[in-house]
N, C-alpha and C. Protein backbone atom coordinates (compact mmCIF):
# COMPACT_ATOMS: atom_id res chain seq x y z
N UNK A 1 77.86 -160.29 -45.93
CA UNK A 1 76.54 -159.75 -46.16
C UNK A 1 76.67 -158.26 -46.42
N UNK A 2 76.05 -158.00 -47.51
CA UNK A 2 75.96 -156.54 -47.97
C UNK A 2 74.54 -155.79 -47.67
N UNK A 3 74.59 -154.35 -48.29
CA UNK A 3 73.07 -154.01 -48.32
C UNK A 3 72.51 -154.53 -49.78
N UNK A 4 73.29 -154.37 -50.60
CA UNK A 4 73.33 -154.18 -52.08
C UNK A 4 73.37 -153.06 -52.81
N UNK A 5 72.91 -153.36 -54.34
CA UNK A 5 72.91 -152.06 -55.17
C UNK A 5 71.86 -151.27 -54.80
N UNK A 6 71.24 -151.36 -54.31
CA UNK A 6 69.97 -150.59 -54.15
C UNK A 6 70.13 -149.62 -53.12
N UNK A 7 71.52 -149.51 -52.11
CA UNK A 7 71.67 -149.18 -50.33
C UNK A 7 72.28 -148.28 -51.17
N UNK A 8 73.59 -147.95 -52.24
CA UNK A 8 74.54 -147.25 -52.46
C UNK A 8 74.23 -146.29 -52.87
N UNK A 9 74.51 -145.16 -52.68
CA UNK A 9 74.12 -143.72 -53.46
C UNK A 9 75.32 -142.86 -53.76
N UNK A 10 76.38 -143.64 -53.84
CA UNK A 10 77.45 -142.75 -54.57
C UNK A 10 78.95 -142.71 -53.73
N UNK A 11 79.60 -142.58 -54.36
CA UNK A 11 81.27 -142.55 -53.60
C UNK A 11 81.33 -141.38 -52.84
N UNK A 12 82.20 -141.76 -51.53
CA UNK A 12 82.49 -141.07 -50.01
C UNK A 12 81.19 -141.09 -49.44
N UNK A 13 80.04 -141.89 -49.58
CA UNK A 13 79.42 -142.48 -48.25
C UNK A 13 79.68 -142.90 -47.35
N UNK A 14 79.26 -142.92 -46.00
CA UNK A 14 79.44 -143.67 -45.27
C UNK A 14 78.87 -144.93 -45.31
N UNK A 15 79.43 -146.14 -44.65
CA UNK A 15 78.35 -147.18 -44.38
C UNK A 15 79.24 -147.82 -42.92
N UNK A 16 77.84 -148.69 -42.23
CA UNK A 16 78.42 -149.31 -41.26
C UNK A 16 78.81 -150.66 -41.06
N UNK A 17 80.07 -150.80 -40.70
CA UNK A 17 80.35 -152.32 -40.93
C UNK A 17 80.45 -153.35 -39.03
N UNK A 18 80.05 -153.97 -39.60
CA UNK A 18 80.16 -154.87 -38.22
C UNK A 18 81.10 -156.19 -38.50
N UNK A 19 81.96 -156.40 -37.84
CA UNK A 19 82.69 -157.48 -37.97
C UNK A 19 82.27 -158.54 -36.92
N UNK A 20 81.82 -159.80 -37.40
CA UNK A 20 81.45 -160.72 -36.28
C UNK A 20 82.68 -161.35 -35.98
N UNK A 21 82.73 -161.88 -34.89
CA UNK A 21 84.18 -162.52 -33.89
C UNK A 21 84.40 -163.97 -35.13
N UNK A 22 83.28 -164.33 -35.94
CA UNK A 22 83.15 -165.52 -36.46
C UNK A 22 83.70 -165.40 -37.82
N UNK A 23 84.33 -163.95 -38.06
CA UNK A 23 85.15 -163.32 -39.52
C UNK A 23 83.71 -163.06 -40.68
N UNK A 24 83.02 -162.58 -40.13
CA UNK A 24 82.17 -162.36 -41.31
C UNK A 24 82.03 -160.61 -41.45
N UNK A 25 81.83 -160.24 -42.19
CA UNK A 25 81.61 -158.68 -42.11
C UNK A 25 79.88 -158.18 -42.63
N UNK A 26 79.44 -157.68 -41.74
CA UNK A 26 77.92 -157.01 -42.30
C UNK A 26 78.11 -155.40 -42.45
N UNK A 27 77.91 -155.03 -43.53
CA UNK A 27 77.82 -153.91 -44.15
C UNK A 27 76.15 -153.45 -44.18
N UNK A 28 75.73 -152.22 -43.97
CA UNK A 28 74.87 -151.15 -44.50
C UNK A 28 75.32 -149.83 -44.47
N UNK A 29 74.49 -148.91 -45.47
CA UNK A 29 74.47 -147.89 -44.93
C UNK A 29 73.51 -147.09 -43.92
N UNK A 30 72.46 -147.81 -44.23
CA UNK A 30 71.20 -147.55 -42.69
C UNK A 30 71.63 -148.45 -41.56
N UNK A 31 71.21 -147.61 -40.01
CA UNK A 31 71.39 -148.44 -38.91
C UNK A 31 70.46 -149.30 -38.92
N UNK A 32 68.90 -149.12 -39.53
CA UNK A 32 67.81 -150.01 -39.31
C UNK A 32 68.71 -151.47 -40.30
N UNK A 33 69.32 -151.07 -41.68
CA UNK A 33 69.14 -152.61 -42.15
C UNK A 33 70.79 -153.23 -41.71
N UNK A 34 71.38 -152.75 -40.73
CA UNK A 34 72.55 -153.15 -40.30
C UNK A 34 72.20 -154.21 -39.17
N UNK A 35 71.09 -153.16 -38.58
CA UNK A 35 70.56 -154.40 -37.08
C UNK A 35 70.02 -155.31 -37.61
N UNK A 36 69.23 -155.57 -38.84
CA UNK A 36 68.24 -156.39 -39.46
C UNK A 36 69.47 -157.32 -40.07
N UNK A 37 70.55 -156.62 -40.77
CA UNK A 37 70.81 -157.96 -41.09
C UNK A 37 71.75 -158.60 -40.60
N UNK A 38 71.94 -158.48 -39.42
CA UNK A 38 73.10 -158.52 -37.82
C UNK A 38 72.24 -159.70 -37.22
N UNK A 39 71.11 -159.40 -37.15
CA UNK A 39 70.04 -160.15 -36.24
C UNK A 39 69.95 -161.40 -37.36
N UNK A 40 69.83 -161.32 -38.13
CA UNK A 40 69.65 -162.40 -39.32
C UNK A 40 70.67 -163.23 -39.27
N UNK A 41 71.95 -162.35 -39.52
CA UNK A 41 73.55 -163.59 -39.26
C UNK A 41 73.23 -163.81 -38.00
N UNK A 42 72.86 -163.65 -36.79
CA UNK A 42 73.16 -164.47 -35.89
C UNK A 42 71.77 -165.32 -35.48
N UNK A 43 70.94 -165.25 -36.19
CA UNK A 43 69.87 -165.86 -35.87
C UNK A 43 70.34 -167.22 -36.40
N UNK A 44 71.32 -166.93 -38.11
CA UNK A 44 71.54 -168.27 -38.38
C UNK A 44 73.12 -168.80 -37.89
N UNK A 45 73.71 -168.24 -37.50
CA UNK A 45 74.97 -168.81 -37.33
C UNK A 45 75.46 -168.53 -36.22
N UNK A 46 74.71 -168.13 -35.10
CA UNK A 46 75.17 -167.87 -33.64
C UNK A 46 73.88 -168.40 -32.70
N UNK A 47 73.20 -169.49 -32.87
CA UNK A 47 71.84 -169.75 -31.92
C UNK A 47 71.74 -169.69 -30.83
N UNK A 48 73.27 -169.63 -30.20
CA UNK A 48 73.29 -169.08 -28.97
C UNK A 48 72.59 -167.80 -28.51
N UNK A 49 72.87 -167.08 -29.45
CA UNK A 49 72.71 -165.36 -29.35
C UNK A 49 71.08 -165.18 -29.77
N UNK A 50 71.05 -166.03 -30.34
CA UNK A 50 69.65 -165.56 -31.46
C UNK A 50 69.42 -164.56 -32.53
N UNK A 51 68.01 -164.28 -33.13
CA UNK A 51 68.12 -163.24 -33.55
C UNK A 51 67.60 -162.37 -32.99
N UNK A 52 67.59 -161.83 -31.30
CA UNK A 52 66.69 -160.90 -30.80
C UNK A 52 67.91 -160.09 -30.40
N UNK A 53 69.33 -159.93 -30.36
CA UNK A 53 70.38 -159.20 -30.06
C UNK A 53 69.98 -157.87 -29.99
N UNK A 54 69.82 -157.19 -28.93
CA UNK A 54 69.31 -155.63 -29.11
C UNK A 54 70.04 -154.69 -29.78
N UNK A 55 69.44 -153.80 -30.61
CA UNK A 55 69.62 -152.67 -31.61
C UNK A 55 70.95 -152.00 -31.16
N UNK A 56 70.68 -151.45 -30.04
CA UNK A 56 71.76 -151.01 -29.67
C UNK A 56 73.56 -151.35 -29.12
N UNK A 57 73.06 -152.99 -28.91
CA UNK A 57 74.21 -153.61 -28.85
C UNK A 57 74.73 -154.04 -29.89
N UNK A 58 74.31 -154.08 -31.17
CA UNK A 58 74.92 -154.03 -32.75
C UNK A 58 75.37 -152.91 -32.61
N UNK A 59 74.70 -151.55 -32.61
CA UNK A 59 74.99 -150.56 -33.52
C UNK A 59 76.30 -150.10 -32.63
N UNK A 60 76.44 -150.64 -30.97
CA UNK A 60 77.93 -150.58 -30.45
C UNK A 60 79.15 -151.37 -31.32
N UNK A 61 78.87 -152.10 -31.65
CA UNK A 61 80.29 -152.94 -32.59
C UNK A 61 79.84 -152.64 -33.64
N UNK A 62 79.40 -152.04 -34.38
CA UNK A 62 79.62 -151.30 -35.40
C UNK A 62 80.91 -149.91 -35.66
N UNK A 63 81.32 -150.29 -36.71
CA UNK A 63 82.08 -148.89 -37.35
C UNK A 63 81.80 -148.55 -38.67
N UNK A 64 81.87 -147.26 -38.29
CA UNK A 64 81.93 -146.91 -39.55
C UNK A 64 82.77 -146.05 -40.46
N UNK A 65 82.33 -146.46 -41.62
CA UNK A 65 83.77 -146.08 -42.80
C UNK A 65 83.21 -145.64 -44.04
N UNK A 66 83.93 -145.25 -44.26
CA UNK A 66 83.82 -144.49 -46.00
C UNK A 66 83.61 -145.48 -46.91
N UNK A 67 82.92 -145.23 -47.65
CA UNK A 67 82.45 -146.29 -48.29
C UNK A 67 83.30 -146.26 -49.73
N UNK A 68 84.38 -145.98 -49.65
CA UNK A 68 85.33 -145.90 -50.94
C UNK A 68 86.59 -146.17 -50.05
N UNK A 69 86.84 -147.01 -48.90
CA UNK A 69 87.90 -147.46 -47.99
C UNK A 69 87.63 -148.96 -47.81
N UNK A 70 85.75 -149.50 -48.34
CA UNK A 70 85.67 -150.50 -47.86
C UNK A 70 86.29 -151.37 -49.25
């Protein structure tokens, strides 16, 4: 899961990537659409977890990287 073309504003951005334990990688460069679309993968592919995972416990397993490294 990406943000898309619309998130990117140019080479040596940052963006934040989250790697789920389940090998998937979620990319943004905003924290708002990183949690949004964190909460979304696990709403559908972790029902254990749901999609109510708090903000701040994403934006902890998050890293972030240059966006010309990803």
């Amino acid at each position: 899961m990406t943000e898309g073309a619309n998130g990117s504003t140019g080479i040596g951005d940052s963006k934040l990537v989250l790697r789920c334990e389940c090998g998937a990688s979620i990319t943004a460069s905003r924290k708002s659409r990183l949690v949004e679309l964190a909460r979304i993968h696990f709403g559908e592919f972790h029902p254990d977890l749901g999609p109510g995972v708090p903000a701040d416990l994403i934006l902890a397993m998050a890293e972030e990287k240059e966006a010309a490294t990803l």
